[in-house]
C-alpha atoms as a PDB file:
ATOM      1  CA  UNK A   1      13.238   6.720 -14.947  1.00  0.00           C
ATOM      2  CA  UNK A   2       9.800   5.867 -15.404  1.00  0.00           C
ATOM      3  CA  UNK A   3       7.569   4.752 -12.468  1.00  0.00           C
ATOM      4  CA  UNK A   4       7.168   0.757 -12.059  1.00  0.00           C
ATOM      5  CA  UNK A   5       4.282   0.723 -10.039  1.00  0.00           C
ATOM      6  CA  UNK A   6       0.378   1.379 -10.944  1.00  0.00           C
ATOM      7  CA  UNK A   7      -2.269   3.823  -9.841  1.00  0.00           C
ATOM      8  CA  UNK A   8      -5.200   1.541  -8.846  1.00  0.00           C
ATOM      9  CA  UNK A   9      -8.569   2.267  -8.409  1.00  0.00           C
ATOM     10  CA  UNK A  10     -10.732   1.359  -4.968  1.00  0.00           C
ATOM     11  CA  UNK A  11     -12.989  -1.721  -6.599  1.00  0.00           C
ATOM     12  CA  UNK A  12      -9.932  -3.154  -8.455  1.00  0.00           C
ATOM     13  CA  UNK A  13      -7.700  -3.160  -5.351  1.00  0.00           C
ATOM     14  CA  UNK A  14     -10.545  -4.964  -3.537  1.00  0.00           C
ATOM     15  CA  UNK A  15     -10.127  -6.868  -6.616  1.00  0.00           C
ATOM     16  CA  UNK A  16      -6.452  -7.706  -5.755  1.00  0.00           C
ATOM     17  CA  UNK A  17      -6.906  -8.126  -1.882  1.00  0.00           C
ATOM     18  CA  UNK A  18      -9.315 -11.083  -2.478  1.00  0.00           C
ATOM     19  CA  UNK A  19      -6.263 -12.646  -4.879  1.00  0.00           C
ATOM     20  CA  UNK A  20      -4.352 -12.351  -1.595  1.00  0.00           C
ATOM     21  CA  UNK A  21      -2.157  -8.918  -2.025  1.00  0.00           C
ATOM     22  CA  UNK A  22      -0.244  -7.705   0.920  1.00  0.00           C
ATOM     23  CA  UNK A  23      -1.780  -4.705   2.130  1.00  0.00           C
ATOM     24  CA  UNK A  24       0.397  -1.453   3.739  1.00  0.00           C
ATOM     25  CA  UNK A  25      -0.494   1.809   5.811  1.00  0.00           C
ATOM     26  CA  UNK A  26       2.066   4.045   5.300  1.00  0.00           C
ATOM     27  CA  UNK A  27       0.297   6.929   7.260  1.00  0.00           C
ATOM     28  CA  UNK A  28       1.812   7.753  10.516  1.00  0.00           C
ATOM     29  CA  UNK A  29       1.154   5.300  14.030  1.00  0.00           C
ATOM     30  CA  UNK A  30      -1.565   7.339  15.424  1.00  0.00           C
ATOM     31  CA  UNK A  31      -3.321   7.200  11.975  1.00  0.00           C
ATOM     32  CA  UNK A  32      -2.937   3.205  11.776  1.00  0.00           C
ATOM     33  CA  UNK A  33      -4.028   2.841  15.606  1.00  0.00           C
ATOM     34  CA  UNK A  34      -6.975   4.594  15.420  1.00  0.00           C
ATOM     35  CA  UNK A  35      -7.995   3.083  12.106  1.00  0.00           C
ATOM     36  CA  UNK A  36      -7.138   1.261   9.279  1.00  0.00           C
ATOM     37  CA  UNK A  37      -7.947  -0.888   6.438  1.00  0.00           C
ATOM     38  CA  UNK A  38      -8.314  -4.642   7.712  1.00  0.00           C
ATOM     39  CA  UNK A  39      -5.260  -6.875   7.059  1.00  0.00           C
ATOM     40  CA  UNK A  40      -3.182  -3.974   6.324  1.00  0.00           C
ATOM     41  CA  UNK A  41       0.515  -3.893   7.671  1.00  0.00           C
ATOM     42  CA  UNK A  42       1.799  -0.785   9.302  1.00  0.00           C
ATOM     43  CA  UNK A  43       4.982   0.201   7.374  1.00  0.00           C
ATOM     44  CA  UNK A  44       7.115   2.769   8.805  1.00  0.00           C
ATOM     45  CA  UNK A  45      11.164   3.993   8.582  1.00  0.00           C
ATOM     46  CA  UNK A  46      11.926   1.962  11.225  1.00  0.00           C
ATOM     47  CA  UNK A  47      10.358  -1.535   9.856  1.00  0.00           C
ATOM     48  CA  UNK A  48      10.889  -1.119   6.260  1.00  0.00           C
ATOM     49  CA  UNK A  49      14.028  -2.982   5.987  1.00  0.00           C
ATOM     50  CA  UNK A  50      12.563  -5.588   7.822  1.00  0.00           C
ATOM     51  CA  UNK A  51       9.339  -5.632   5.924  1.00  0.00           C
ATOM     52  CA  UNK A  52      11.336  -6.015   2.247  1.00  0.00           C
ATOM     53  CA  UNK A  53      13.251  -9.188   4.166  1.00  0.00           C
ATOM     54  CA  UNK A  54      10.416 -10.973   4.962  1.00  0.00           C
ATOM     55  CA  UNK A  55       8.329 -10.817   2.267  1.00  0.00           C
ATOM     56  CA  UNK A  56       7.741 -12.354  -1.129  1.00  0.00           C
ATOM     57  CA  UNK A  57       8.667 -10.414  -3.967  1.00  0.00           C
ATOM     58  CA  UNK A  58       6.281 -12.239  -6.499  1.00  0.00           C
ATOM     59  CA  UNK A  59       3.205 -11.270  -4.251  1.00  0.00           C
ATOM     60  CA  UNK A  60       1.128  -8.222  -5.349  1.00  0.00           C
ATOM     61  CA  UNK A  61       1.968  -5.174  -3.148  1.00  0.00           C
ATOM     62  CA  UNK A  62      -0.831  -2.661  -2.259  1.00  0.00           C
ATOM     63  CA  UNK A  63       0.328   0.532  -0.633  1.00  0.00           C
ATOM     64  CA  UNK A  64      -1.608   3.580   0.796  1.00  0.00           C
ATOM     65  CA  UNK A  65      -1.873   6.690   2.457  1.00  0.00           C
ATOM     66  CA  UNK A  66      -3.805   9.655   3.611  1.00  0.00           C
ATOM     67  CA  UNK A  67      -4.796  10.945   0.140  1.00  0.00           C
ATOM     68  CA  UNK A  68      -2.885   8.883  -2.459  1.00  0.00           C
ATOM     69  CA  UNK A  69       0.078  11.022  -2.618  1.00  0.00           C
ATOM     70  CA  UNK A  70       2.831   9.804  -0.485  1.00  0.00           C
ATOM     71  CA  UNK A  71       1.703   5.966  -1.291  1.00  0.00           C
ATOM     72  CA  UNK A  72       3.226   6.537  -4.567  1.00  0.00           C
ATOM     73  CA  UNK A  73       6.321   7.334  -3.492  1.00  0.00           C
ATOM     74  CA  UNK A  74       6.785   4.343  -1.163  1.00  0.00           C
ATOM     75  CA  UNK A  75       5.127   2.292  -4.175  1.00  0.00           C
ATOM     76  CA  UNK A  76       8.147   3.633  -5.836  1.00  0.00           C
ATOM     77  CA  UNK A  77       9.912   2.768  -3.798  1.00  0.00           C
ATOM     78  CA  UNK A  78       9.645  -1.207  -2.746  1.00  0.00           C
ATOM     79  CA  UNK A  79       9.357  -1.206  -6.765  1.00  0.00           C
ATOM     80  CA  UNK A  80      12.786  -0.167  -6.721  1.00  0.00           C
ATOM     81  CA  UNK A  81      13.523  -3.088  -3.889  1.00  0.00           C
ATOM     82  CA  UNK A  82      12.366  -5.633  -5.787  1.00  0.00           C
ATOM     83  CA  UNK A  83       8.850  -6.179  -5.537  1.00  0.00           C
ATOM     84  CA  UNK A  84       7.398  -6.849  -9.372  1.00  0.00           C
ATOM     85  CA  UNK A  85       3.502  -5.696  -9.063  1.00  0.00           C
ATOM     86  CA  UNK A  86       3.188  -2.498  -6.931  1.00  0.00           C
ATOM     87  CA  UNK A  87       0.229  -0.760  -6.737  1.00  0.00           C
ATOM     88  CA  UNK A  88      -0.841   2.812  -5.146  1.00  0.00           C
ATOM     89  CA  UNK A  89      -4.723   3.356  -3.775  1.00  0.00           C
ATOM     90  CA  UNK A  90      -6.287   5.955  -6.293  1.00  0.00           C
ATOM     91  CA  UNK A  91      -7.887   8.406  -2.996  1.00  0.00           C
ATOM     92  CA  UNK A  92      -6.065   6.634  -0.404  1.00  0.00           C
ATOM     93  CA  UNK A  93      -7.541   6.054   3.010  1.00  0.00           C
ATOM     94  CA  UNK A  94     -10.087   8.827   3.232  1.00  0.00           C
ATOM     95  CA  UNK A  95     -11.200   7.852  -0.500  1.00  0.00           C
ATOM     96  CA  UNK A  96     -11.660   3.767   0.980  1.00  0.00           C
ATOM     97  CA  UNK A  97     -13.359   5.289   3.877  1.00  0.00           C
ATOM     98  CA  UNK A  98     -15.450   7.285   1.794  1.00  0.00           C
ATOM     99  CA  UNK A  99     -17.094   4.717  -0.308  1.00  0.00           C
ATOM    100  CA  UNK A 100     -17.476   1.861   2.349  1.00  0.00           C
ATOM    101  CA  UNK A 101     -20.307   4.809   3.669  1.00  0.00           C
END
């Protein structure tokens, strides 16, 4: 099955944020506590179902993670939940923290 979400590079997602895209941190609690990209929603196992509930599925989805791996999974994922424009940060946090240097 192919994938139905898209890779997205750091200035286009800033791109999307400023259209109003919901933002998620899928890296683990310590992670998001300590830092995280402003706005962005802490997803986890335990408020996933919750999450896909209360949001709209029309609404541009931006998920990420430590290094762009595991955000493509979840991206995958709420695809496969409904949500029509998923997208995956290209780098992840530590590439987003990189370039705001």
């Amino acid at each position: 099955m192919p994938e139905q979400f898209k890779n997205i590079a750091i200035d286009d997602a800033k791109e999307l944020l400023h259209r109003g895209a919901l933002l998620v941190d899928i890296r683990d609690k310590n992670s998001y506590f300590l830092e995280h990209i402003q706005g962005a929603i802490h997803l986890t196992n335990d408020n996933v179902s919750d999450f896909v509930l209360e949001n709209d599925f029309d609404k541009p989805l931006l998920v990420y993670c430590y290094h762009g791996h595991s955000s493509q999974n979840a991206a995958q994922f709420l695809a496969d939940q409904g949500f029509e424009s998923v997208y995956s940060l290209i780098g992840g946090y530590t590439q987003w923290k990189n370039e705001q240097r």
